[in-house]
Protein backbone atom coordinates (compact mmCIF):
# COMPACT_ATOMS: atom_id res chain seq x y z
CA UNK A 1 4.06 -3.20 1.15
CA UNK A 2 5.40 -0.07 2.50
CA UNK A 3 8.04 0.81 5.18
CA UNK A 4 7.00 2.68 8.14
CA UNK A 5 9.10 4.71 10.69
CA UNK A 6 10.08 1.37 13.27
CA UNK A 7 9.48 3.00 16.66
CA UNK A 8 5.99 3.76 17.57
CA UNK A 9 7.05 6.84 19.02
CA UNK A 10 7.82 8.24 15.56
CA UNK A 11 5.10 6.44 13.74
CA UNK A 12 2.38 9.17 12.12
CA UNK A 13 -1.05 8.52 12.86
CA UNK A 14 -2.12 9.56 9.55
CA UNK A 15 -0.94 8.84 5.59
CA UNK A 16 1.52 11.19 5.51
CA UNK A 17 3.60 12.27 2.62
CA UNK A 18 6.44 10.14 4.06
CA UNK A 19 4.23 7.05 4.19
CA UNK A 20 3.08 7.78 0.99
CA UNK A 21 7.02 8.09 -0.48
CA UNK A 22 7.78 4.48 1.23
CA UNK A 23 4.46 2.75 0.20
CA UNK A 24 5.20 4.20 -3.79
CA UNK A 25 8.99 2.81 -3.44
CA UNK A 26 8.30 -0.39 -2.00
CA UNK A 27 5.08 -1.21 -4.39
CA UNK A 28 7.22 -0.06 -7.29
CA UNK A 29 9.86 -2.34 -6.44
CA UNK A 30 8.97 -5.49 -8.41
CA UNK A 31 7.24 -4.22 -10.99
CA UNK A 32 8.93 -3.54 -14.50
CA UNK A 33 6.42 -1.54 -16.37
CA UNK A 34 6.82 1.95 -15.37
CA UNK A 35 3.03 2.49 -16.16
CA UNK A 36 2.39 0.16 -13.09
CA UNK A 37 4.55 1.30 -10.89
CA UNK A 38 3.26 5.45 -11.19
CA UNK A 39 -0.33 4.83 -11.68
CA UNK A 40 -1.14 1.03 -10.14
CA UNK A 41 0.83 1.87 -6.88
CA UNK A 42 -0.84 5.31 -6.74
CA UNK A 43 -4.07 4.14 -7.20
CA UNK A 44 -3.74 1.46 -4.02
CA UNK A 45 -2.09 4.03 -1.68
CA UNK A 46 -4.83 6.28 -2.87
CA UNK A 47 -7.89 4.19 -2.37
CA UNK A 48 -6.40 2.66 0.63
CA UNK A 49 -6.45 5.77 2.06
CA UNK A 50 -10.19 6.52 1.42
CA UNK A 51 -11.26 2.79 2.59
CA UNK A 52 -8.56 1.44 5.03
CA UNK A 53 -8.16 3.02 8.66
CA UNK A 54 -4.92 4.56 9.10
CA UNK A 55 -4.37 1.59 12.64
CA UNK A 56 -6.02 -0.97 10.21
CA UNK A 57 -3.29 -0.15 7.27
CA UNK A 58 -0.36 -0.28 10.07
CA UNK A 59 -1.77 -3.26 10.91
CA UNK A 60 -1.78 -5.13 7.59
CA UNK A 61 1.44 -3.71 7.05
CA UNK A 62 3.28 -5.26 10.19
CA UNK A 63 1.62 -8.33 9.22
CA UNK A 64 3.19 -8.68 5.56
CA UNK A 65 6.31 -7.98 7.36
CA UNK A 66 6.52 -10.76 9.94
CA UNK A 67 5.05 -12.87 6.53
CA UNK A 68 5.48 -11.47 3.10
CA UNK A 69 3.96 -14.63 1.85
CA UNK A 70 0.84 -14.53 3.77
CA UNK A 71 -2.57 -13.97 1.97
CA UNK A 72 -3.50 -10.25 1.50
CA UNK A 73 -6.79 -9.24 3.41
CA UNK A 74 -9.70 -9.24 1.76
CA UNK A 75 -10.14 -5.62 1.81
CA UNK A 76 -6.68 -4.70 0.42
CA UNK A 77 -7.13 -7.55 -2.42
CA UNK A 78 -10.52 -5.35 -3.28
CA UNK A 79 -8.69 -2.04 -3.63
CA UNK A 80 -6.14 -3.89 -5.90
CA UNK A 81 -8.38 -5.99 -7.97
CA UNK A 82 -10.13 -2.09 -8.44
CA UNK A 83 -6.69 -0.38 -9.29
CA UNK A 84 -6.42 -3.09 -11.50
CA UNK A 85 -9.27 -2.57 -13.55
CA UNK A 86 -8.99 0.87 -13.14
CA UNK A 87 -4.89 1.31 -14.73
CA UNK A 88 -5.92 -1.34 -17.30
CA UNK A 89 -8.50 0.66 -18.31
CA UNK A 90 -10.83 -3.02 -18.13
């Protein structure tokens, strides 16, 4: 979902505003409606933040590299399916 710096040396150990910039871009990316791409990919870097530890959101991240079609986790499909509801005003 987002890009990260590739070295481990220069990885932040924290959301930073350059992991925010790269998760935004990268979310955006397929989506058409400019609506979901502000407030939809906000929404999931946002929450993720709150609910998803920093190691645990590196982690899911190196995963959908190595696989981009491998099932979400569960707790990333939650903060979504809420972002979801949320943007579509459901």
């Amino acid at each position: 979902m987002s890009s990260l710096a590739a070295c481990a040396a220069d990885r932040p150990d924290d959301y930073a505003q350059q992991n925010r910039t790269a998760f935004l871009a990268s979310c955006a990316a397929p989506l058409e409606d400019t609506l979901l791409q502000i407030e939809l990919c906000q929404c999931v870097f946002e929450e993720s933040q709150n609910e998803i530890a920093f190691d645990r959101f590196v982690e899911i991240e190196s995963a959908f590299k190595l696989d981009p079609d491998s099932p979400l986790p569960e707790e990333l499909v939650d903060i979504i399916a809420g972002c979801v509801i949320t943007t579509a005003d459901l």
